[in-house]
Every structure is written in structure tokens, then in C-alpha cells.
N, C-alpha and C. Protein backbone atom coordinates (compact mmCIF):
# COMPACT_ATOMS: atom_id res chain seq x y z
N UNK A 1 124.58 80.62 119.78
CA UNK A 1 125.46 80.09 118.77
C UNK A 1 126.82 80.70 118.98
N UNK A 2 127.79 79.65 118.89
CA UNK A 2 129.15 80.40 119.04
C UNK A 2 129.94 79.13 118.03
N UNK A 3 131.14 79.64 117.78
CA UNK A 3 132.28 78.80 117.02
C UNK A 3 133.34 78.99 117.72
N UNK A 4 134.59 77.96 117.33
CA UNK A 4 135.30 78.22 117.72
C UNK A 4 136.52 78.47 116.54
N UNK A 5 137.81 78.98 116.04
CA UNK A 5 138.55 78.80 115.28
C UNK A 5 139.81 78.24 115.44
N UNK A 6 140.47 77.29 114.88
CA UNK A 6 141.90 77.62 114.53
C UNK A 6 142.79 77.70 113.02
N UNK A 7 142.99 78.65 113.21
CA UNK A 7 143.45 79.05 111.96
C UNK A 7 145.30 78.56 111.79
N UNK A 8 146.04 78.25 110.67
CA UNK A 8 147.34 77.86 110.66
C UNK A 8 148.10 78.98 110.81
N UNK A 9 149.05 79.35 111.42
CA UNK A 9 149.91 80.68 111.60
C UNK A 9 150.13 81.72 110.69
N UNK A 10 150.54 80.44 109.39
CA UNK A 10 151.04 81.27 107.98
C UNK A 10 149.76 82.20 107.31
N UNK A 11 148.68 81.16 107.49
CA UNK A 11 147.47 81.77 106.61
C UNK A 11 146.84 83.21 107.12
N UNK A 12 146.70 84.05 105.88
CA UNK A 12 146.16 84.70 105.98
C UNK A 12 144.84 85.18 105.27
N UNK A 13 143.31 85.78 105.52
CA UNK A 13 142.27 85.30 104.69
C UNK A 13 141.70 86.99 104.39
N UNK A 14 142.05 87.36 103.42
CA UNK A 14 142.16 89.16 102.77
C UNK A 14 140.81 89.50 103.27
N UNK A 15 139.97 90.20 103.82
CA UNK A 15 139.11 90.98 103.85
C UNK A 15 138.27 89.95 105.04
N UNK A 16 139.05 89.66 105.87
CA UNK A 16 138.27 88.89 106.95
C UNK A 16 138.07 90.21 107.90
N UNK A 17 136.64 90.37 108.67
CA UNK A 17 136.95 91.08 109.80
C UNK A 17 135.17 91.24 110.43
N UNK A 18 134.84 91.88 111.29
CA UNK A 18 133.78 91.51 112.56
C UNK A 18 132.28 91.05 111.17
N UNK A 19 132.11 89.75 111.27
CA UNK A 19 130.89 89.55 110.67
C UNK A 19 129.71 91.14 110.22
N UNK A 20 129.15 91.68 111.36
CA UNK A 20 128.44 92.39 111.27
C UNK A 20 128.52 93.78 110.46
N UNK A 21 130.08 94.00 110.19
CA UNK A 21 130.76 95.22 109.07
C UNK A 21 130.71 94.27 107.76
N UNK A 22 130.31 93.50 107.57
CA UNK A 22 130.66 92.53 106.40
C UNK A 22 129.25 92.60 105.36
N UNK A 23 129.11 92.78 104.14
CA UNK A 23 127.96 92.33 103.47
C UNK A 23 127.42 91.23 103.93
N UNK A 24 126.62 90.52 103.54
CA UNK A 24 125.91 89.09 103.45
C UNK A 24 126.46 88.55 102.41
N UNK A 25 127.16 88.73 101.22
CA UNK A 25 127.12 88.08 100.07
C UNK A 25 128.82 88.28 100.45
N UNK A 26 129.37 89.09 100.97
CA UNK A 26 131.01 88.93 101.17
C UNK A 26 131.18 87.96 102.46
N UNK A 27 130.37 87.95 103.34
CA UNK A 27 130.15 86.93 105.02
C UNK A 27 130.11 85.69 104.56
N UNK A 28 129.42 85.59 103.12
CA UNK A 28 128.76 84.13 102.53
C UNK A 28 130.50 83.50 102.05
N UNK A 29 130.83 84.32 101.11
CA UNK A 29 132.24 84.30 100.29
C UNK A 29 133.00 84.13 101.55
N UNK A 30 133.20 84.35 102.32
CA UNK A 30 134.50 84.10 103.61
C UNK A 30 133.99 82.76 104.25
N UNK A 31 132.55 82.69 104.46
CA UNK A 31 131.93 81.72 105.07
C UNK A 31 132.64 80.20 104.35
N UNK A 32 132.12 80.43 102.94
CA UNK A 32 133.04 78.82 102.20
C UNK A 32 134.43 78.84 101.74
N UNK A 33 135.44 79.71 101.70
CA UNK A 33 136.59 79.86 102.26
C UNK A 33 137.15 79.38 104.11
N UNK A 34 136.73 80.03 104.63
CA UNK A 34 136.99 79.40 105.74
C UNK A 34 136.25 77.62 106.29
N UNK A 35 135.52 77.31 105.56
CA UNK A 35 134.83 76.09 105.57
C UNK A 35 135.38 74.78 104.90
N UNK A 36 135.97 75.55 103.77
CA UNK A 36 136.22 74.25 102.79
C UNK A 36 137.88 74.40 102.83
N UNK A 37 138.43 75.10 103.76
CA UNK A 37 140.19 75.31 103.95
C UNK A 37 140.25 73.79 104.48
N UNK A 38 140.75 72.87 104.43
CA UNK A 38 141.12 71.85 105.26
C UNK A 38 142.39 72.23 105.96
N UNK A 39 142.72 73.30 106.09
CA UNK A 39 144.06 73.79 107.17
C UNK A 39 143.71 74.36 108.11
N UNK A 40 142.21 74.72 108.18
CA UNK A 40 141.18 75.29 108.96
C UNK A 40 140.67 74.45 109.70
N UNK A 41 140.57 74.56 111.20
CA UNK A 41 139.96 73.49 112.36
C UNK A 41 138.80 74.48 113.08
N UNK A 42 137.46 74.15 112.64
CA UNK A 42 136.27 74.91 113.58
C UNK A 42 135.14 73.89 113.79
N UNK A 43 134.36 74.56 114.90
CA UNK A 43 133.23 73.51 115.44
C UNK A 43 132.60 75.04 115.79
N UNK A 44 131.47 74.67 115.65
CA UNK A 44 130.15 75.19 116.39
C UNK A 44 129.68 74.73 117.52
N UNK A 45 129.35 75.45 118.28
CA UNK A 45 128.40 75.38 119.97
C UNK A 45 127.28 76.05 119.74
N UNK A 46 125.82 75.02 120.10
CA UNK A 46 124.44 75.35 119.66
C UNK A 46 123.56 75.55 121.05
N UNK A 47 123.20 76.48 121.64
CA UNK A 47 122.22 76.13 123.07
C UNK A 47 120.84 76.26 122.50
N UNK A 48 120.15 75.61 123.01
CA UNK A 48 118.63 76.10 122.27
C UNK A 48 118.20 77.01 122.79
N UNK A 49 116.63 77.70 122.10
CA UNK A 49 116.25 78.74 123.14
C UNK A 49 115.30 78.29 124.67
N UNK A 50 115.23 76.75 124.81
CA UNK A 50 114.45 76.69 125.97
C UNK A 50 115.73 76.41 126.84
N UNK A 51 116.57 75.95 126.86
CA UNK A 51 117.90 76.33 127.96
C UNK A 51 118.59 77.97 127.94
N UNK A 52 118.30 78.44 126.86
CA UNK A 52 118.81 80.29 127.24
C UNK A 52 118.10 80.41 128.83
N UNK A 53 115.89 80.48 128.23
CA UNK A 53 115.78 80.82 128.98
C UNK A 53 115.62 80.22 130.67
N UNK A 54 116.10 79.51 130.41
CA UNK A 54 116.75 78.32 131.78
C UNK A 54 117.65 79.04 131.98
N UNK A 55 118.90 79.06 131.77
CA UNK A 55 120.23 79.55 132.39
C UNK A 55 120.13 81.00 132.45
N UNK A 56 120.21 81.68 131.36
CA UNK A 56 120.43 83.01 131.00
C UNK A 56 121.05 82.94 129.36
N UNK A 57 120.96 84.28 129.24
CA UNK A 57 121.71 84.53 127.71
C UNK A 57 123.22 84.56 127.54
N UNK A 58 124.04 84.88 129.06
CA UNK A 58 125.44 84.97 129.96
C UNK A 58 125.76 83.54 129.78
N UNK A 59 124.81 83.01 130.58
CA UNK A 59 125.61 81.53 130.71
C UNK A 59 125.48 80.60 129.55
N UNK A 60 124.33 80.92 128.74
CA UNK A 60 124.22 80.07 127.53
C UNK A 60 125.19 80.34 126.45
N UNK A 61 125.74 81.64 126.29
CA UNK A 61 126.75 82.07 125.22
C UNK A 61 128.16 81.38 126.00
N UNK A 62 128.73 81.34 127.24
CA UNK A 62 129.59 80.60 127.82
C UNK A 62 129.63 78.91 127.44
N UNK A 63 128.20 78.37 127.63
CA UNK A 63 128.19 77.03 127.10
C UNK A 63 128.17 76.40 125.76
N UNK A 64 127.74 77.86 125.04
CA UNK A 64 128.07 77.61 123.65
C UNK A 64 129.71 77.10 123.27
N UNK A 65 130.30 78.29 123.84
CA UNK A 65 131.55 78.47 123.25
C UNK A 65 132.48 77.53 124.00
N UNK A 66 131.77 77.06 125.09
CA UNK A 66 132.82 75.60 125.54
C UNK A 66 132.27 74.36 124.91
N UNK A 67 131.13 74.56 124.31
CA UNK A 67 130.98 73.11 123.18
C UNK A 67 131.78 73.33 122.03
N UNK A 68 131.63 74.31 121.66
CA UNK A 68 132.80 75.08 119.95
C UNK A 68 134.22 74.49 120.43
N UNK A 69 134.40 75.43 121.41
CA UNK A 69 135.73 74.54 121.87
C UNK A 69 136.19 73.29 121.77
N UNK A 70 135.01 72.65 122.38
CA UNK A 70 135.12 70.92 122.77
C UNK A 70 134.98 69.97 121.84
N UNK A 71 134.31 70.94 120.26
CA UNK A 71 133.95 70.25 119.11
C UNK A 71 135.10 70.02 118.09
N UNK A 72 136.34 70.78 118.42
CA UNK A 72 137.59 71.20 117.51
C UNK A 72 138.13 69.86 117.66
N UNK A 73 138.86 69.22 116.41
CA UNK A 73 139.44 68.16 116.15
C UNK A 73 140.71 68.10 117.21
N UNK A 74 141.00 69.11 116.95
CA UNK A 74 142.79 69.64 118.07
C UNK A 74 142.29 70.52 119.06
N UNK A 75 142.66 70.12 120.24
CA UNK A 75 142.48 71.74 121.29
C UNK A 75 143.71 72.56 121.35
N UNK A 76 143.10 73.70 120.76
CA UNK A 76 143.97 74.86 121.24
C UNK A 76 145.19 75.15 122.60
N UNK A 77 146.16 75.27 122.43
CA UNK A 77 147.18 75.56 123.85
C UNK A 77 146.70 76.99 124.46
N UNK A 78 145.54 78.21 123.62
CA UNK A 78 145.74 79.21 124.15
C UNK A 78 144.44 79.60 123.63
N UNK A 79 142.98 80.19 124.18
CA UNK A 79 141.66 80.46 123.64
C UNK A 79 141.69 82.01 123.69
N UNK A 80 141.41 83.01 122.69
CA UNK A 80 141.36 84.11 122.28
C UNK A 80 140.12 84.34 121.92
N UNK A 81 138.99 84.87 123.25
CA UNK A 81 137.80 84.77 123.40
C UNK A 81 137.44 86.47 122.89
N UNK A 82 136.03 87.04 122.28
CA UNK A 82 135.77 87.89 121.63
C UNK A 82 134.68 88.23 122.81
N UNK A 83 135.43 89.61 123.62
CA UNK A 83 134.62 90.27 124.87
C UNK A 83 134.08 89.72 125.83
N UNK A 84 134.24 88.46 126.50
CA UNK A 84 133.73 87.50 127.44
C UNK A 84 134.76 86.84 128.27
N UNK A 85 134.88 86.84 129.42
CA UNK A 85 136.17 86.24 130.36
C UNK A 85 135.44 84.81 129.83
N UNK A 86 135.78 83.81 129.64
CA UNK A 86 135.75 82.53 129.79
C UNK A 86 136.77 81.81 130.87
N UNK A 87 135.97 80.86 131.41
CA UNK A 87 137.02 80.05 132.25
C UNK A 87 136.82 78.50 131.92
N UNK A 88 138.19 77.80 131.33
CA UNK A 88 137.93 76.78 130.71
C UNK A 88 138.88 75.99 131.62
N UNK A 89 138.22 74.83 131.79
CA UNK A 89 139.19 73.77 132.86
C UNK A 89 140.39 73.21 132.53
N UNK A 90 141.04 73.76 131.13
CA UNK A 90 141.93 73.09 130.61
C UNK A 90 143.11 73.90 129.94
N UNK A 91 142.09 74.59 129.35
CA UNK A 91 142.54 75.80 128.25
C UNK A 91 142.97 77.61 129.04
N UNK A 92 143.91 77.95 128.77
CA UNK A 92 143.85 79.60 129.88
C UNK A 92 143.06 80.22 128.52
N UNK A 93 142.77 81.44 129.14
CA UNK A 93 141.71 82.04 127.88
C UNK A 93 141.73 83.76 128.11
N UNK A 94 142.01 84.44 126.83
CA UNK A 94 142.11 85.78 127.25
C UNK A 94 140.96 86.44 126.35
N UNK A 95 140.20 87.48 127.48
CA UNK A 95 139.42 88.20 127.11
C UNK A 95 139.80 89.23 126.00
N UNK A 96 139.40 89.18 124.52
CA UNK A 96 139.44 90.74 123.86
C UNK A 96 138.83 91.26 123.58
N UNK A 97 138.56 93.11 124.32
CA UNK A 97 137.48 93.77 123.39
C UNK A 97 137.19 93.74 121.76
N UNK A 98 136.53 93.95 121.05
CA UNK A 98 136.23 94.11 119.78
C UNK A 98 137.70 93.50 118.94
N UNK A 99 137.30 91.80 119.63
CA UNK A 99 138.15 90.99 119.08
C UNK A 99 138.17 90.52 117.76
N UNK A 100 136.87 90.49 117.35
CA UNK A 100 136.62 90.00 115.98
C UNK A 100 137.04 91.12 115.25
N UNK A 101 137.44 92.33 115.55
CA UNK A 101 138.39 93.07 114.62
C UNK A 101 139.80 93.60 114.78
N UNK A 102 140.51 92.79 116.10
CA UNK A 102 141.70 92.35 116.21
C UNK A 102 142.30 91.29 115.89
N UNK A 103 141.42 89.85 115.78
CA UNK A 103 142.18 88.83 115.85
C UNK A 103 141.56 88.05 114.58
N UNK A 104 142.13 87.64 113.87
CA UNK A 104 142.12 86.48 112.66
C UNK A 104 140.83 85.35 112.90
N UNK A 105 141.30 84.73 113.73
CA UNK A 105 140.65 83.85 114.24
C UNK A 105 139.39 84.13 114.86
N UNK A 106 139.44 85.03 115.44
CA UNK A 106 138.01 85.79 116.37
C UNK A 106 136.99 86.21 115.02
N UNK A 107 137.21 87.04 114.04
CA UNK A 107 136.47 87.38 112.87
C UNK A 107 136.16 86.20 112.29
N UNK A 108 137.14 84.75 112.07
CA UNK A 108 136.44 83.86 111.22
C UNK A 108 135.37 82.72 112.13
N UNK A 109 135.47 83.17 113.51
CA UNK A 109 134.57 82.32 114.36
C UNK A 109 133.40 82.89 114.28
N UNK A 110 133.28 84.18 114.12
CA UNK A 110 132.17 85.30 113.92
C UNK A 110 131.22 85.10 112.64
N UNK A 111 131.93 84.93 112.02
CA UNK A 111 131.17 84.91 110.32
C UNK A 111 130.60 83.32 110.33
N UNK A 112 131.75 82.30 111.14
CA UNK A 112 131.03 81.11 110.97
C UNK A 112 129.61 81.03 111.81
N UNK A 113 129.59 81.41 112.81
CA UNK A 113 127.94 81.62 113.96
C UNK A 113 127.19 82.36 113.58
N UNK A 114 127.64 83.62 112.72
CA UNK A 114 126.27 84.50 112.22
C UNK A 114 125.88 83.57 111.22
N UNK A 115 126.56 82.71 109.74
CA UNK A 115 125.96 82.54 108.59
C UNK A 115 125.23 81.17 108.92
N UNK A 116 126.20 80.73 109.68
CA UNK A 116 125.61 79.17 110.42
C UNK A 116 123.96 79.32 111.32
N UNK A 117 123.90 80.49 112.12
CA UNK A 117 122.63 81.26 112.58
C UNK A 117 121.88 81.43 111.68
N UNK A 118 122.25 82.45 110.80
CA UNK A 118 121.33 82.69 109.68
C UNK A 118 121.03 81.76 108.83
């Protein structure tokens, strides 16, 4: 499971940051905030588990996140990927460590694949 985000420049969403530091009941609260924003553009990427274990867990989290990608109403000019080089045929894409607690967008793609998972 992966998401993808785009968030509007101006917006900012108070107590967003890496799903897994987050309660369940505050992940839930960001979850329909970031869901029901219509200034907010996200898609989900789903692999099942009989293609994981076909490809790998490497390449299946890669194909996730180029369906998330591919699912966004608008494509992104610039992909701000959370610890994974991605290489996208269209899009340039920069790797960040412990992105989901650097980047806006990286934390609300996070919370959307864990609660969407869960």
C-alpha cells in the first residue's frame, strides 16, 4: 500500500507528521481532514499479497507508489518520495530519509496508506 499526495502550497495541516508517532484516534482525525479537503489531490497504489510474493516486497512498494502516482487527478512536476529512489518515466523524483517527518506531503501520504491499510 502506498499513496500519493498533493497538497496546495498555502495549506498547512497542525499536527501532521510520520503516521506511526501518531495515535490511532489523532491518524483517524488527520485521515478525514486530509480526505474531505477538496484542495487536496491523493490516490492510493494497492499490490496484493500474491504479486509481493511474485516480485518482491522492493519492487511491489515501487509499483505501489507508481499506481498512487498514476491515480492523482494532476501529476505532480516534482515526486518527494519517503526513503526509496524511485524512477518514474515522467516525473524526476527525490529520495528523503525520514521524509514523512520532513515533508507535508510525505506525512499526509503516510497516514493515508496506514488508515486506508488498516
Amino acid at each position: 500500500m502506498a499513496a500519493a499526495v498533493i497538497l496546495p502550497p498555502d495549506l498547512f495541516l497542525a499536527g501532521i507528521n510520520d503516521s506511526k508517532k501518531l495515535s490511532k484516534v489523532r491518524r483517524e482525525e488527520l485521515f478525514k481532514q486530509i480526505v474531505t479537503n477538496e484542495e487536496i489531490h491523493y490516490s492510493v497504489g494497492l499490490i496484493e499479497h500474491e504479486e509481493i510474493d511474485r516480485i518482491n516486497i522492493y519492487q511491489a512498494t515501487v509499483q505501489a507508489m507508481l499506481l498512487a502516482v498514476a491515480g492523482l487527478e494532476e501529476q505532480p512536476d516534482y515526486l518527494l518520495v519517503d526513503g526509496l529512489k524511485l524512477t518514474h518515466p515522467k516525473i524526476p523524483a527525490e529520495k528523503i530519509i525520514r521524509g514523512d517527518q520532513r515533508s507535508q506531503s510525505i506525512a499526509a501520504a503516510s497516514i493515508i496508506a496506514k488508515v486506508t491499510r488498516d
